[in-house]
Protein backbone atom coordinates (compact mmCIF):
# COMPACT_ATOMS: atom_id res chain seq x y z
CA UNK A 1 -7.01 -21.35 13.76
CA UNK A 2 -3.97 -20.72 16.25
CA UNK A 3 -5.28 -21.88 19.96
CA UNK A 4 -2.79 -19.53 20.96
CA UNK A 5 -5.74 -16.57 21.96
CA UNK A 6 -3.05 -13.52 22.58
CA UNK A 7 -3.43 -10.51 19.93
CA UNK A 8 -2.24 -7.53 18.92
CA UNK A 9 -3.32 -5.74 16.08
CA UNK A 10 -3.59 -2.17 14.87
CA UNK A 11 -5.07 -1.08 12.11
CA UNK A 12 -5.94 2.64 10.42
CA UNK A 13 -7.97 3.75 7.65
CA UNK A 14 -5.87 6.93 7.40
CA UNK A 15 -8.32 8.96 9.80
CA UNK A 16 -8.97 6.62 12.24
CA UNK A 17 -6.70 3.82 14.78
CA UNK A 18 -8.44 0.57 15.87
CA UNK A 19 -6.93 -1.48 18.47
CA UNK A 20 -7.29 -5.14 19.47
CA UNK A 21 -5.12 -6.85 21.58
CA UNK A 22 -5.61 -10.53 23.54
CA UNK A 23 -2.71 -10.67 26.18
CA UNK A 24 -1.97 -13.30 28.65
CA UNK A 25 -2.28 -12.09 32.68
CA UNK A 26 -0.84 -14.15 35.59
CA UNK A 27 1.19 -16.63 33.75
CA UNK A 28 -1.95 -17.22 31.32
CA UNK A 29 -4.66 -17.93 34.01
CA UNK A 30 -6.37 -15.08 32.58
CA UNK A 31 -6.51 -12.20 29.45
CA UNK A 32 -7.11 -9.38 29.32
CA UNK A 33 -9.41 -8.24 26.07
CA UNK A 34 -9.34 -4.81 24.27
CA UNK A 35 -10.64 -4.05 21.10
CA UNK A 36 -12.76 -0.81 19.71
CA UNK A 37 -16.03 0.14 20.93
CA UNK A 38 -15.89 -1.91 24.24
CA UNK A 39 -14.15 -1.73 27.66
CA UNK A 40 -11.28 -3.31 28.70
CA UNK A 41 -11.91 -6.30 30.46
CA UNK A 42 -10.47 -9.71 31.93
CA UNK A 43 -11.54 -13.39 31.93
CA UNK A 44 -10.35 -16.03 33.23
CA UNK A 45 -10.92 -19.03 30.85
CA UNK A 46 -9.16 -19.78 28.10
CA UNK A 47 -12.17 -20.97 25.76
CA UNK A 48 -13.82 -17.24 25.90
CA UNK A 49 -10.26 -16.08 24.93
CA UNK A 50 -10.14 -18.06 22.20
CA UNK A 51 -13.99 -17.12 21.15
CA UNK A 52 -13.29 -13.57 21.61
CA UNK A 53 -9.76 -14.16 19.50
CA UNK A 54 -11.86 -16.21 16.43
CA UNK A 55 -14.51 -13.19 16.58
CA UNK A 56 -12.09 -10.32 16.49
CA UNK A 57 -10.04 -12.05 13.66
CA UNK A 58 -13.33 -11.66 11.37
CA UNK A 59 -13.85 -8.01 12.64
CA UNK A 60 -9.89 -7.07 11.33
CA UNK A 61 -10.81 -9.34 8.09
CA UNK A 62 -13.47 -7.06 7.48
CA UNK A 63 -11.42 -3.80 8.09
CA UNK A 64 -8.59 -4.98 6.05
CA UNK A 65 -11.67 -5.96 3.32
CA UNK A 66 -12.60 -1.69 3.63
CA UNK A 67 -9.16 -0.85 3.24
CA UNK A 68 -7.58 -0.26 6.14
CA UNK A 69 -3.82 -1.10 7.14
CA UNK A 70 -1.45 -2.76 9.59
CA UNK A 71 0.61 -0.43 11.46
CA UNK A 72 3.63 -1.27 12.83
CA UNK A 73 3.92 -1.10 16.76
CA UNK A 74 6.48 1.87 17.30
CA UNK A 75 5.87 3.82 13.94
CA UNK A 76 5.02 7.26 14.01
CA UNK A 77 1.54 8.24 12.86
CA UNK A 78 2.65 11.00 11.41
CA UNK A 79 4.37 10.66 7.30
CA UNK A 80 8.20 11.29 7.96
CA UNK A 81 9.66 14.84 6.87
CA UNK A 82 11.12 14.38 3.28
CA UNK A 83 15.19 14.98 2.73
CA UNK A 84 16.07 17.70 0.59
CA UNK A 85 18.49 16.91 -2.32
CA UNK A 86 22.25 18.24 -2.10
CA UNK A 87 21.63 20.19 -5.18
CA UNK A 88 18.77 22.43 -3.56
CA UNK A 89 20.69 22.92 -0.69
CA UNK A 90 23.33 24.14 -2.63
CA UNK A 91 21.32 27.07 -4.44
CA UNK A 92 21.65 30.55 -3.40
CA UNK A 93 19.27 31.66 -1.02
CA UNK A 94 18.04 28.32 0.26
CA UNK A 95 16.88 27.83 3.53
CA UNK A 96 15.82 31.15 3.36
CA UNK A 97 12.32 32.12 4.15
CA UNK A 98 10.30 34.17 1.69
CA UNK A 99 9.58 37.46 3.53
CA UNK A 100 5.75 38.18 2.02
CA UNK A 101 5.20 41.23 4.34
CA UNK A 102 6.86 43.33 1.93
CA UNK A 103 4.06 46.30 1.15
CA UNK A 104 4.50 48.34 -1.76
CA UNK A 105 3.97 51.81 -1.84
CA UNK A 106 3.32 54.24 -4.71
């Protein structure tokens, strides 16, 4: 177990984003605490950090357990737009939109 208490960890399950994060306020004197389903709050000793740090590391061991995943701080949530190939770009009429309001009449 790391006695350092700070956190941050974000997990999905593809639906859903869980948050918990330990971070050190006023030059570590205090921390403040966020993780899912509870406020945010601050204490100011360092052995409830670390309690609250060993109990949220078995709530993400379960999560990971069920499946969910790590994201990476910064990363879009969103799956990135693919890049068309050279050769479909290339083909006559590409880029062009399919015009389906075309009625028929007899």
């Amino acid at each position: 177990m790391d006695l350092d208490p700070e956190l941050d960890v974000t997990l999905s399950d593809g639906r859903r984003v869980a948050n918990f994060q330990i971070a050190a306020v006023h030059g570590a004197t205090a921390w403040t605490l966020v993780e899912p389903g509870a406020l945010r709050r601050v204490v100011g000793e360092r052995a409830v950090a670390l309690a609250t740090r060993r109990r949220l590391d078995r709530r993400i061991a379960v999560r990971l357990a069920a499946g969910w995943v790590p994201l990476d701080a910064g990363l879009p949530l969103v799956p990135p737009t693919p890049v068309l190939s050279r050769d479909w770009i290339d083909q006559p009429g590409a880029g062009k939109r399919p015009n389906h309001n075309i009625t028929s009449r007899s």
